[in-house]
Protein backbone atom coordinates (compact mmCIF):
# COMPACT_ATOMS: atom_id res chain seq x y z
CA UNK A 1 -96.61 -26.96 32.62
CA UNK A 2 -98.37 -30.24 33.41
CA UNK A 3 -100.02 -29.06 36.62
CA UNK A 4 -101.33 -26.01 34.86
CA UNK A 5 -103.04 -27.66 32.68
CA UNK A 6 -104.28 -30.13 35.27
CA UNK A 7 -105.39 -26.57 37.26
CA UNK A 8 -107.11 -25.85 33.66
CA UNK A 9 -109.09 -29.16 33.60
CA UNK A 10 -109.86 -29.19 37.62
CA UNK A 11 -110.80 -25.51 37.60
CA UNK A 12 -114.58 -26.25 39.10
CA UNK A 13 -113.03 -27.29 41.67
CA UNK A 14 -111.31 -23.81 42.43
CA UNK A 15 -114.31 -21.34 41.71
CA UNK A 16 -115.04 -18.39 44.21
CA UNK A 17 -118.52 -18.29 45.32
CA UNK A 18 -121.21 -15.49 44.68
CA UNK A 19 -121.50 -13.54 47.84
CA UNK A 20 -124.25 -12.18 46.26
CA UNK A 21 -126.17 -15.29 45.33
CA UNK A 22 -124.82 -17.35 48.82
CA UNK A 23 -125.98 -14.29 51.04
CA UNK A 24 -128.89 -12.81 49.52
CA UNK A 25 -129.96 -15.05 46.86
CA UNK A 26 -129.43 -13.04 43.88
CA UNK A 27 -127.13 -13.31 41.05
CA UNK A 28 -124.92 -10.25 41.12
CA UNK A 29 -123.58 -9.15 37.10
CA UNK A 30 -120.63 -11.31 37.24
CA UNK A 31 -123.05 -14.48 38.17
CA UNK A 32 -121.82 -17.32 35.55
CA UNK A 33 -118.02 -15.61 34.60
CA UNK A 34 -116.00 -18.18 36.16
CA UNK A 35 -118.27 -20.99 34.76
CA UNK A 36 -117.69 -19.32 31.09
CA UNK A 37 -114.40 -19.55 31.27
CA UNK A 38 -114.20 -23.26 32.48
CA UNK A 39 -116.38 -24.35 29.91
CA UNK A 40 -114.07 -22.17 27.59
CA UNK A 41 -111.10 -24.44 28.80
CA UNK A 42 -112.84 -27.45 28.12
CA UNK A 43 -113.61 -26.89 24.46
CA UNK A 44 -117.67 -25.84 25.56
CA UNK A 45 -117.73 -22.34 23.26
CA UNK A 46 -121.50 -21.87 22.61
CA UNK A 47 -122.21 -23.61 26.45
CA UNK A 48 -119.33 -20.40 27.57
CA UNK A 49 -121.31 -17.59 25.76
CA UNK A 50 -125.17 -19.62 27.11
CA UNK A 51 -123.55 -19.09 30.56
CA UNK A 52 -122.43 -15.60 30.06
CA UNK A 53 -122.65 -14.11 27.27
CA UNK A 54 -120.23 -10.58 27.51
CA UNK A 55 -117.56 -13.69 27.76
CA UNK A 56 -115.72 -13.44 24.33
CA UNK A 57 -116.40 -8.85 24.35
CA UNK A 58 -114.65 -9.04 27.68
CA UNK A 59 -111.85 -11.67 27.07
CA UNK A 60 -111.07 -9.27 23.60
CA UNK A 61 -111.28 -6.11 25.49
CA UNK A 62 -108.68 -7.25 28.59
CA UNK A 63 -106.43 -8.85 25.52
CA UNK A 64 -106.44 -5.29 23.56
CA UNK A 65 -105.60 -3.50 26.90
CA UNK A 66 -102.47 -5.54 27.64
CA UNK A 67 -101.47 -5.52 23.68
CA UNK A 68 -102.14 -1.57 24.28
CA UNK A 69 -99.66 -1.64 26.97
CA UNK A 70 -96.64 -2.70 24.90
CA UNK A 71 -97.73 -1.40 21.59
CA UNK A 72 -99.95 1.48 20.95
CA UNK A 73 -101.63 1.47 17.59
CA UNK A 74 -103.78 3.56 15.82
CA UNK A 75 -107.52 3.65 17.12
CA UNK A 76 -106.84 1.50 20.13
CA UNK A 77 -108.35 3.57 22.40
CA UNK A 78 -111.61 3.98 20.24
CA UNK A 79 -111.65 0.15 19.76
CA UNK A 80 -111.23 0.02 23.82
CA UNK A 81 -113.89 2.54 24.86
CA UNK A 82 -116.26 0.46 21.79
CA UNK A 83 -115.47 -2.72 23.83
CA UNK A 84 -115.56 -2.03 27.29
CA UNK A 85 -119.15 0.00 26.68
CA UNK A 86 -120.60 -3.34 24.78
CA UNK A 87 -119.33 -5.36 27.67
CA UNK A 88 -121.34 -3.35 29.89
CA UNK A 89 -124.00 -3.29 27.65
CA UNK A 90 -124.22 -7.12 27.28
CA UNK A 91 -123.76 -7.35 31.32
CA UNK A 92 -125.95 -5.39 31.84
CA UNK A 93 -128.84 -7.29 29.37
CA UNK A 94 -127.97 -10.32 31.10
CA UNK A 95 -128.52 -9.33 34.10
CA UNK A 96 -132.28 -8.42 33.49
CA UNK A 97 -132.76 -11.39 31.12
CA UNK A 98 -131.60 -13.97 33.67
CA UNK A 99 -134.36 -11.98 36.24
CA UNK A 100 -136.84 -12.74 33.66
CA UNK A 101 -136.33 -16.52 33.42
């Protein structure tokens, strides 16, 4: 348990790097995901959803599909299809917002 937590803490030091961004100098739609979630481990919420915002739609939508998996309620896949399209939706915003600025 320890050395997860010191993965948790050290997880900068683990991030993939943008193909995208290294090779052709663009941020691709994931740009800033891994960063989220590190500054989501570290306590930083409103510096997570700053660095990409579909962060908190995307970590819901990936928890209701495993819950789905086990236990199948009412709605879920309405609630699914809702989430997974405003993910998109957000990602896709981004995307053009960070080309603005």
């Amino acid at each position: 348990m320890h050395s997860a937590l010191i993965f948790l803490i050290q997880l900068d030091d683990y991030m993939l790097p943008c193909v995208s961004k290294k090779y052709l100098g663009i941020d691709c739609f994931g740009c800033g995901l891994q960063r989220s979630l590190s500054l989501i481990t570290q306590g930083e919420f409103i510096e997570a959803f700053k660095m990409y915002p579909a962060i908190y739609t995307l970590i819901l939508f990936f928890a209701l599909v495993g819950i789905n998996i086990f236990y199948k309620f009412r709605n879920s896949q309405k609630l699914i299809n809702f989430l997974g399209i405003t993910t998109v939706i957000i990602i896709i915003i981004n995307f053009f917002v960070k080309k603005l600025y």
